[in-house]
Protein backbone atom coordinates (compact mmCIF):
# COMPACT_ATOMS: atom_id res chain seq x y z
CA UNK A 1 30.28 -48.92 -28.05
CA UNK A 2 29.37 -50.53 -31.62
CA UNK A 3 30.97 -49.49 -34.90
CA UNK A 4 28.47 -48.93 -38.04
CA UNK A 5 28.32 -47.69 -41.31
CA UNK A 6 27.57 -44.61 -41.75
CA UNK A 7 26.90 -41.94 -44.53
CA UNK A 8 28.80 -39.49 -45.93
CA UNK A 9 26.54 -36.65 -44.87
CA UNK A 10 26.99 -37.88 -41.37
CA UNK A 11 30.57 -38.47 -41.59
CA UNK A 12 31.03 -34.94 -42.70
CA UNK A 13 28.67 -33.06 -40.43
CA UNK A 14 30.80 -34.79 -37.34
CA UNK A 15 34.10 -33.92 -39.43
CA UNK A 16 32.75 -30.07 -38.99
CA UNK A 17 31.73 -30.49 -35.89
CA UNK A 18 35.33 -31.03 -34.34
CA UNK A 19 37.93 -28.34 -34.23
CA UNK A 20 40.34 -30.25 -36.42
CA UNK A 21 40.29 -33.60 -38.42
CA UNK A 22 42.59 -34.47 -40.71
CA UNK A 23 42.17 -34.27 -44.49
CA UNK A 24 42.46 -37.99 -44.93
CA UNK A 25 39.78 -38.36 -42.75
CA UNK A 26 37.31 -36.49 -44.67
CA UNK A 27 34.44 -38.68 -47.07
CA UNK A 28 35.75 -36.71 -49.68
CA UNK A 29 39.64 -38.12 -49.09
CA UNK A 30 37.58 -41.71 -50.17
CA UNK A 31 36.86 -40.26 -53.60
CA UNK A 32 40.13 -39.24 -53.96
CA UNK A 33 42.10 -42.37 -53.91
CA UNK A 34 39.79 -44.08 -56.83
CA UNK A 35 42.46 -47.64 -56.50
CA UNK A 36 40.77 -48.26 -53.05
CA UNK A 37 37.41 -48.65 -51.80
CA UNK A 38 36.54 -46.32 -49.11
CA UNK A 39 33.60 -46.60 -46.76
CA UNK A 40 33.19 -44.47 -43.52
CA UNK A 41 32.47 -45.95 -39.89
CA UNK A 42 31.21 -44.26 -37.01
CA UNK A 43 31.23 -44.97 -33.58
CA UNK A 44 28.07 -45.44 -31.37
CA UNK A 45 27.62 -44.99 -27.61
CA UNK A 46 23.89 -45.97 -27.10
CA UNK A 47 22.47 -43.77 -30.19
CA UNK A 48 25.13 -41.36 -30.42
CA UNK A 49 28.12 -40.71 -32.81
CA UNK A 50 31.07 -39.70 -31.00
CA UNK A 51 33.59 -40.90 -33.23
CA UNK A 52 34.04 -41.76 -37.11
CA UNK A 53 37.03 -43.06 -39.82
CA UNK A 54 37.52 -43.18 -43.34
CA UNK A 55 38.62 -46.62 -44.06
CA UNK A 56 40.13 -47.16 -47.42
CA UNK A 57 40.30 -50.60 -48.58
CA UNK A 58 42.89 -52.70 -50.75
CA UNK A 59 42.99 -56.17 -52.10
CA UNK A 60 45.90 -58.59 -51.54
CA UNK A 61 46.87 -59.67 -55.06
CA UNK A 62 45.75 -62.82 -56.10
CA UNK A 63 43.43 -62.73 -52.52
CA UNK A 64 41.33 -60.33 -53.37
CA UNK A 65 38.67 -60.98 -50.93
CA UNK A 66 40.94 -59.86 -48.51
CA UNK A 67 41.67 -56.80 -47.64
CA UNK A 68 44.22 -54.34 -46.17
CA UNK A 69 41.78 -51.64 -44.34
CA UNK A 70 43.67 -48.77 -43.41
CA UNK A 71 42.62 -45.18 -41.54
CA UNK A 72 45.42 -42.89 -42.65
CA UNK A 73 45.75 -40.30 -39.78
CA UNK A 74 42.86 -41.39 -37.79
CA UNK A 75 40.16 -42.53 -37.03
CA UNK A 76 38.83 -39.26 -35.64
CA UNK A 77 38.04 -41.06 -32.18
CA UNK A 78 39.19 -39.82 -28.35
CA UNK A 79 42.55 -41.34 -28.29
CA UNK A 80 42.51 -40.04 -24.53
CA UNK A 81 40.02 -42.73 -23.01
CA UNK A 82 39.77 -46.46 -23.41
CA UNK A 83 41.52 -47.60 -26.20
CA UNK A 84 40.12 -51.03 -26.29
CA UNK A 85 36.49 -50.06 -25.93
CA UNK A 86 37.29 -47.59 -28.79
CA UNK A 87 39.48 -50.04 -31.50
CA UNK A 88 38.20 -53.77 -30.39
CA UNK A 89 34.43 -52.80 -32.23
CA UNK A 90 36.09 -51.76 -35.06
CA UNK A 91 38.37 -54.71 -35.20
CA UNK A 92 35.41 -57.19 -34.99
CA UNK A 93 34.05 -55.31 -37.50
CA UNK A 94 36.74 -54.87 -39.71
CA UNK A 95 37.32 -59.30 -39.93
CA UNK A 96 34.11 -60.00 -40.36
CA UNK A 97 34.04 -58.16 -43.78
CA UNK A 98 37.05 -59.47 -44.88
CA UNK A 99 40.11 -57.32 -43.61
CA UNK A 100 43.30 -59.14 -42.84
CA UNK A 101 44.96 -56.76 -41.14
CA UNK A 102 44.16 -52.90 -39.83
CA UNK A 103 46.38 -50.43 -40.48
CA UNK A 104 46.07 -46.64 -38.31
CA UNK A 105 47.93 -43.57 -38.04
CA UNK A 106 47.00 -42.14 -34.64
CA UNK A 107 46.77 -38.62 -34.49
CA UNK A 108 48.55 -38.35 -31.35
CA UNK A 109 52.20 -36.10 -30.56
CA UNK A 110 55.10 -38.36 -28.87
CA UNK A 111 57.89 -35.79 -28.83
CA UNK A 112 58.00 -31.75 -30.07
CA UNK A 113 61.73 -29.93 -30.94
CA UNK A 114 61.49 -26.22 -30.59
CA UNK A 115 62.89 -24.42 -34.46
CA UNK A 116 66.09 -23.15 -31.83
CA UNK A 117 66.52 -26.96 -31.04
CA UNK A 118 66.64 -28.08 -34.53
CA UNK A 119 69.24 -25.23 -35.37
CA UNK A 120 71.54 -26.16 -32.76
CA UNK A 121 71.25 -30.26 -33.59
CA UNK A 122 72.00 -29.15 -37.55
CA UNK A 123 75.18 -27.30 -36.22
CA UNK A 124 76.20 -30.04 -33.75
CA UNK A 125 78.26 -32.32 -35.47
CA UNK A 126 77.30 -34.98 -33.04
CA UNK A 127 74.28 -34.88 -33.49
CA UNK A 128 72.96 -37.19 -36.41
CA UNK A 129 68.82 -37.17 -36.08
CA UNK A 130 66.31 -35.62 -34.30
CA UNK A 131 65.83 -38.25 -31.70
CA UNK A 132 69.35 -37.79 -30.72
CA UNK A 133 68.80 -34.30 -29.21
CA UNK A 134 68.30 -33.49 -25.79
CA UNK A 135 65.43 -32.28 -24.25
CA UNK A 136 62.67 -33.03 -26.72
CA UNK A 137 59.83 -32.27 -25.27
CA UNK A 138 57.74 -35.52 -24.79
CA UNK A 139 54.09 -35.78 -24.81
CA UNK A 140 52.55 -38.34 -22.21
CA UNK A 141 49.56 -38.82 -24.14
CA UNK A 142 51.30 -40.51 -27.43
CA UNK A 143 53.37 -42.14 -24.97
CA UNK A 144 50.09 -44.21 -23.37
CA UNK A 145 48.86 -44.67 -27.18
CA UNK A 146 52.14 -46.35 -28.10
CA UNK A 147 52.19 -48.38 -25.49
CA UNK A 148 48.60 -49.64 -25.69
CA UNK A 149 49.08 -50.53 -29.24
CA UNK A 150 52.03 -52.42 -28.80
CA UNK A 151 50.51 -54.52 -25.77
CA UNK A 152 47.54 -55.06 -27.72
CA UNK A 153 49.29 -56.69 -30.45
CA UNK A 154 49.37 -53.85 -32.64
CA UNK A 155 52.65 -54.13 -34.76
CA UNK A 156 54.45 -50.31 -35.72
CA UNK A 157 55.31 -49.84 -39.30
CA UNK A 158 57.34 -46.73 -39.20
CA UNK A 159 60.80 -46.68 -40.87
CA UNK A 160 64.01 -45.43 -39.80
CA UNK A 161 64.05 -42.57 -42.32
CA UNK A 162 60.37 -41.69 -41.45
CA UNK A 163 59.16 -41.96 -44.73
CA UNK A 164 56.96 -45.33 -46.29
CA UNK A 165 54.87 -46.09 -47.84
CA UNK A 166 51.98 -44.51 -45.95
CA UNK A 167 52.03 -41.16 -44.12
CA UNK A 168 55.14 -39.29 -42.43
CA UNK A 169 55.85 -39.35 -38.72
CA UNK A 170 58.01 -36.37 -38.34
CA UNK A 171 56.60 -33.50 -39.23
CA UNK A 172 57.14 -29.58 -39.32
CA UNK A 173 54.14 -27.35 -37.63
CA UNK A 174 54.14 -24.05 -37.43
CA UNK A 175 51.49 -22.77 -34.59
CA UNK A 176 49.31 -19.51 -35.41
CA UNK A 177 46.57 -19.02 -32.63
CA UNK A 178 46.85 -16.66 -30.75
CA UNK A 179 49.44 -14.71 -33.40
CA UNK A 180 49.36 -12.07 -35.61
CA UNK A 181 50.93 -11.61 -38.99
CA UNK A 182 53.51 -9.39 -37.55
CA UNK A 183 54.21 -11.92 -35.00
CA UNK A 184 54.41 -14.92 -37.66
CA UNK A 185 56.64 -12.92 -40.11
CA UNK A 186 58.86 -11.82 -36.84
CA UNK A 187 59.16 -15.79 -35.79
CA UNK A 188 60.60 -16.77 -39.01
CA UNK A 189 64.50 -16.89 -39.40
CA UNK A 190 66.21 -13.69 -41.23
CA UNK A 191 66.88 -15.69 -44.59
CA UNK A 192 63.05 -16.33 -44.77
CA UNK A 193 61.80 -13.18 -44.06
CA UNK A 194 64.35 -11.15 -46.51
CA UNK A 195 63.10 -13.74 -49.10
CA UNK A 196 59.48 -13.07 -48.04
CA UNK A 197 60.07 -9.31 -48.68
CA UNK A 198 62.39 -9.58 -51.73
CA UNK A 199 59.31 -11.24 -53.75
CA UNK A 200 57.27 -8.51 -53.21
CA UNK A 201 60.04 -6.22 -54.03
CA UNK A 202 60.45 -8.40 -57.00
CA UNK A 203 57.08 -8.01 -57.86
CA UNK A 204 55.64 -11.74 -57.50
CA UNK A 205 52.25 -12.15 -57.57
CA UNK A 206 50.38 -14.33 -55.81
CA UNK A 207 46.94 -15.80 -56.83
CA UNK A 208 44.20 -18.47 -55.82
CA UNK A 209 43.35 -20.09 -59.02
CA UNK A 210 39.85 -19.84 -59.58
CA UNK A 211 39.20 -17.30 -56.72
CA UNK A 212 39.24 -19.83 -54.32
CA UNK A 213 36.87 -22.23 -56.23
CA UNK A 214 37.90 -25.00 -58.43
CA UNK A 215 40.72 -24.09 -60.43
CA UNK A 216 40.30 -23.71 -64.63
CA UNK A 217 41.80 -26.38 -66.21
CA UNK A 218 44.59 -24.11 -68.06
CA UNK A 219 45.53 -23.51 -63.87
CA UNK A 220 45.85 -26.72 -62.90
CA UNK A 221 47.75 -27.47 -66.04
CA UNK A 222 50.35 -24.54 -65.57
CA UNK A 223 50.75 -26.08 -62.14
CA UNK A 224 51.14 -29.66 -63.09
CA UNK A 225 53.88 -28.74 -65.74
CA UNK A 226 55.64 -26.59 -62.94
CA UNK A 227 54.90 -29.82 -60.76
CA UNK A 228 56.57 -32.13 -63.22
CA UNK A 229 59.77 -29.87 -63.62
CA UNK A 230 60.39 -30.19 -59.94
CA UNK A 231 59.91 -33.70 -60.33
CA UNK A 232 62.90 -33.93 -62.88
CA UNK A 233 64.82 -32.08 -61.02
CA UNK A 234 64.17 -33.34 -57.08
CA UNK A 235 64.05 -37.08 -58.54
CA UNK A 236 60.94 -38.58 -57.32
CA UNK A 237 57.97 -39.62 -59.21
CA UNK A 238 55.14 -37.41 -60.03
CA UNK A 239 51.73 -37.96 -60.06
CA UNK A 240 49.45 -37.64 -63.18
CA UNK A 241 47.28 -34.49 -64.17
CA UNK A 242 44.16 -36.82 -63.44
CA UNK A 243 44.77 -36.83 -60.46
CA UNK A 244 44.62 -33.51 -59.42
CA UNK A 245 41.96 -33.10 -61.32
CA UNK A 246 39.93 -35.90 -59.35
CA UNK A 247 41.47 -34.38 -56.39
CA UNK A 248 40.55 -30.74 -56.61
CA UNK A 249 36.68 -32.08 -57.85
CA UNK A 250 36.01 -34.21 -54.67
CA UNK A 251 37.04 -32.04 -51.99
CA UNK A 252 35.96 -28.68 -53.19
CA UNK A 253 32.59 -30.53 -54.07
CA UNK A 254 32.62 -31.43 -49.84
CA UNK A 255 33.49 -27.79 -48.98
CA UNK A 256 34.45 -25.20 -51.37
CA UNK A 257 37.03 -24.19 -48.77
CA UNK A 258 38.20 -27.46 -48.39
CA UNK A 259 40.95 -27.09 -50.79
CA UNK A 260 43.17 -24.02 -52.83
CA UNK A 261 45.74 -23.74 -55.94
CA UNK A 262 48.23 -20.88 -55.27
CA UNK A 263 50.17 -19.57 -58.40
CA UNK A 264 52.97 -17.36 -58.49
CA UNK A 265 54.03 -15.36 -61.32
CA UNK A 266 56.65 -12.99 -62.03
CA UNK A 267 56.34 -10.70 -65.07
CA UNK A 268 53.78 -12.86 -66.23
CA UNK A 269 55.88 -15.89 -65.95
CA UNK A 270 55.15 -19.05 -63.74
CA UNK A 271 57.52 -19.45 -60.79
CA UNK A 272 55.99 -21.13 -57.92
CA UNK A 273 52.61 -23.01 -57.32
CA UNK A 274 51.08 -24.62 -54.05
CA UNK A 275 48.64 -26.14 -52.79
CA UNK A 276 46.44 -25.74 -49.53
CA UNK A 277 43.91 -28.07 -47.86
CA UNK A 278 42.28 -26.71 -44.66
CA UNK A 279 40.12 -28.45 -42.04
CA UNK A 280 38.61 -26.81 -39.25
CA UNK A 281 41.36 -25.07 -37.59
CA UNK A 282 44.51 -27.66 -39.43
CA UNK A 283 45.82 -26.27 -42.50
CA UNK A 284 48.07 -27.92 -44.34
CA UNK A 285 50.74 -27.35 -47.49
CA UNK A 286 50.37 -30.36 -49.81
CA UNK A 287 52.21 -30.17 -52.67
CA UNK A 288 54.61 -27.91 -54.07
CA UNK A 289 56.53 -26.36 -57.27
CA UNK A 290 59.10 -24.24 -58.57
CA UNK A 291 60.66 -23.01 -61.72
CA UNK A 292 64.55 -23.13 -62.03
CA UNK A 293 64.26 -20.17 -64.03
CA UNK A 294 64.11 -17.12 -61.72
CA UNK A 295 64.35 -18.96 -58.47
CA UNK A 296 66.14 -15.72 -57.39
CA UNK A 297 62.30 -14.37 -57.16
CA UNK A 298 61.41 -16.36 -54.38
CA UNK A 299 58.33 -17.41 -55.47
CA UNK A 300 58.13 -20.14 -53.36
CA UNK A 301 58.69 -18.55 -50.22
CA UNK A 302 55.97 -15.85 -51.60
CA UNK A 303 52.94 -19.32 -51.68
CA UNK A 304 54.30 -19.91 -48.41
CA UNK A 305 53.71 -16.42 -47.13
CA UNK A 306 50.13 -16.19 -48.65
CA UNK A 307 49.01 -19.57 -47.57
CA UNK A 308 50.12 -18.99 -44.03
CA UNK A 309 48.38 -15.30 -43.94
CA UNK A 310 45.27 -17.11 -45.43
CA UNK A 311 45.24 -19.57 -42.67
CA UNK A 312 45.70 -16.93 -40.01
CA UNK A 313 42.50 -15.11 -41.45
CA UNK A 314 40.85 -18.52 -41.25
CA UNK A 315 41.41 -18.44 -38.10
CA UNK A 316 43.55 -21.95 -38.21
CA UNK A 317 45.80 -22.97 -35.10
CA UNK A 318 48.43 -24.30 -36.82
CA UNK A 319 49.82 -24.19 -40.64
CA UNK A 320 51.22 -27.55 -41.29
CA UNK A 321 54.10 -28.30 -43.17
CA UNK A 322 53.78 -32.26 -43.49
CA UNK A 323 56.60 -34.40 -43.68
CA UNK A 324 60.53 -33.87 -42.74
CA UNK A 325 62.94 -36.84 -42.31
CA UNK A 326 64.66 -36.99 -38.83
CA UNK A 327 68.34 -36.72 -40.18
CA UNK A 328 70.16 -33.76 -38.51
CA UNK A 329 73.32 -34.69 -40.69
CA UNK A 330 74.76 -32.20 -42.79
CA UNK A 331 76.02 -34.73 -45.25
CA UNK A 332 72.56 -36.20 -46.00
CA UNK A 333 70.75 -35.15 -49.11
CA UNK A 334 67.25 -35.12 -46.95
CA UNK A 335 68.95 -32.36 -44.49
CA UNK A 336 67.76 -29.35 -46.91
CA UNK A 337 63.86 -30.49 -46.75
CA UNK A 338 63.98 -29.32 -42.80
CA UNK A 339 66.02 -26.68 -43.19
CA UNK A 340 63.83 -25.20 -44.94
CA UNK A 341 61.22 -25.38 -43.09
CA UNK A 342 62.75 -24.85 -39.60
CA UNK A 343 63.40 -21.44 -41.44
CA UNK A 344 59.51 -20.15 -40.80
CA UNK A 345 60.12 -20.74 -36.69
CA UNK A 346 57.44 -23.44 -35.51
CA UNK A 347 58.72 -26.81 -34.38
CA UNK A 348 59.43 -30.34 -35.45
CA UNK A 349 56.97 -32.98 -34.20
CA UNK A 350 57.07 -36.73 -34.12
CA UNK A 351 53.61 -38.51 -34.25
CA UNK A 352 52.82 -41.90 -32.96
CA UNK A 353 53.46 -43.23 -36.64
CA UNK A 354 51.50 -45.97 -38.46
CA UNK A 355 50.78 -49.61 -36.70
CA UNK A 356 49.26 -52.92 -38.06
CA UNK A 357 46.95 -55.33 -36.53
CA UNK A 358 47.12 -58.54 -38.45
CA UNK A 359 43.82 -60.17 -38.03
CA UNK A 360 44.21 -63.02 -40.38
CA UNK A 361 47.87 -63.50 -39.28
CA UNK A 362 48.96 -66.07 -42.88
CA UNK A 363 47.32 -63.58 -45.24
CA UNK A 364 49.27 -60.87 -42.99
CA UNK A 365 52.51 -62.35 -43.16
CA UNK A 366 52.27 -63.66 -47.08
CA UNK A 367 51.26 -59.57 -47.68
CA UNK A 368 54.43 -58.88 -45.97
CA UNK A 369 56.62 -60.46 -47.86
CA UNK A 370 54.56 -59.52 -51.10
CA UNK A 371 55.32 -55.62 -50.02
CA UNK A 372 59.00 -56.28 -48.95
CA UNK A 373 60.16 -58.20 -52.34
CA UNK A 374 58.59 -54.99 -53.75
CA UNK A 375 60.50 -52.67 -52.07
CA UNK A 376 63.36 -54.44 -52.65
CA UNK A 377 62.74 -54.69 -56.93
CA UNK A 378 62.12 -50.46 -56.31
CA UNK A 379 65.31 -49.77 -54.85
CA UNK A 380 67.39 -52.05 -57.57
CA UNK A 381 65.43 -50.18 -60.08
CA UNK A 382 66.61 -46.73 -59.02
């Protein structure tokens, strides 16, 4: 097996090729994040591509001819076979162009808590996380990944909390092959699906900006200023306009599916707004907003309803929810984020998480301490 460049036509017609792939392994994830430099690799077995990764690249400050090459969620590769034959090319590769150190996000399940599990461990006053519950279904397949990584040298970079600075490994997914509407709606909890029903009594509407193309710029703006209210509110730092702008150019230029703006509006006023990226048969819900003002509407729980009935029509297998902390704890402030999604039915799932293989080992370590001195200086800042 060698790895190669390869272009982004051919990365994407082997992205469309596969039943799912996920987002940030798309060539148009690359033109996304504009601070890196992106490049996509594919895999070769004699003259055939059987596997391919976005690799976005960052300098070490004051090094910058070294780099940090990372494949968020990926590379889209079979994590079931030979793991060596599969990561040592792209190693090799990666050093001799300058990386320092690898960083990947397998896509790979290690455990999966049923929505009736998660209930019980919120109600259990014993019970403090996720991981502390019995019966979590494991999955033998993330298991062998793990463990290959780590005996390989591979070093795992996931926190406690399960949030960093790169992507979540707990997640909430809620499965939809195989359902219908009637079923999905009849899975979810009875809060959600009086809410549900209590925006359309309401009278919320629900609309795909642009009709599903890319949205006008007085839609992206009425979402970004919803967007920025939350962020006041929920305390965390926003993101600028620009870049949902950039974002909403590059991937709806790579498939005008790729990528939708929900808005909800009640009496002509903005209450909710969402947003929904789909690959294949993965479809996932992004980012989020609310008003304050008439939160009794429910418009969020109306974006949820419409993206999850649009991703049934797609014909998706499974409407993703993205990240949830592990804590169980009734007491911590990060307990309401899976609460609220264990409300739709669907299950909680821990993923392999992110690992690093330091290939110049100094650079590595002086990166290291670069990124934990920064951590540090944010948390004294808050």
């Amino acid at each position: 097996m060698r790895v190669e460049p390869i272009s982004a036509a051919e990365h994407l017609a082997f992205v469309r090729a596969r039943r799912s792939v996920s987002f940030l392994q798309t060539p148009g994830w690359g033109r996304v994040k504009t601070e890196w430099r992106s490049e996509s690799l594919g895999w070769y077995d004699g003259g055939r591509l059987v596997g391919a990764g976005l690799v976005l690249h960052r300098p070490v400050p004051r090094l910058e001819r070294f780099t940090l090459a990372y494949l968020p969620q990926g590379p889209a590769i079979d994590w079931a076979g030979d793991l060596g034959a599969w990561l040592g090319p792209l190693a090799a590769r990666l050093k001799a162009h300058g990386a320092f150190a690898i960083r990947l996000g397998p896509p790979v399940r290690t455990h999966v808590w049923s929505a009736a599990q998660v209930k019980e461990g919120i109600a259990d006053p014993a019970v403090e996380r996720l991981t502390d519950l019995p019966g979590g279904a494991g999955d033998p397949a993330g298991a062998r990944v793990a463990a290959h990584l780590a005996a390989a040298g591979w070093l795992p970079q996931s926190p406690e909390d399960g949030f960093g600075a790169g992507q979540p490994q707990f997640t909430y997914e809620l499965p939809l092959a195989g359902r219908t509407e009637d079923e999905v709606l009849g899975g979810m909890n009875q809060l959600w699906r009086r809410n549900v029903k209590k925006a359309a009594k309401a009278g919320v509407e629900v609309t795909v900006a642009g009709g599903g193309a890319v949205p006008s710029g007085a839609e992206l703006k009425e979402f970004h200023d919803l967007y920025l209210h939350t962020a006041a509110r929920d305390r965390f730092t926003p993101r600028p306009l620009r870049y949902f702008e950039t974002m909403f150019a590059a991937m709806s230029a790579e498939d005008p599916a790729r990528i939708r703006l929900y808005l909800a509006r009640h009496q002509g006023d903005p209450v909710a707004a969402t947003v929904l990226v789909r690959v294949g048969a993965h479809a996932w819900y992004t980012y989020g907003a609310s008003s304050t003002h008439k939160r009794e509407v429910r418009g969020s729980n109306a974006c949820q309803w419409a993206m999850i009935r649009d991703a049934l029509a797609a014909g998706c297998d499974v409407y993703d929810l993205r990240g949830i902390t592990p804590t169980l704890d009734a007491d911590d402030p990060h307990v309401g984020l899976i609460q609220f999604k264990v409300g739709t039915g669907g299950r909680a799932v821990r993923y392999a998480g992110e690992w690093d293989l330091p290939l110049r080992p100094r650079v590595y370590q002086a990166f290291d301490l670069y990124m934990r001195h920064r951590a540090k200086a944010g948390r004294r800042s808050r």
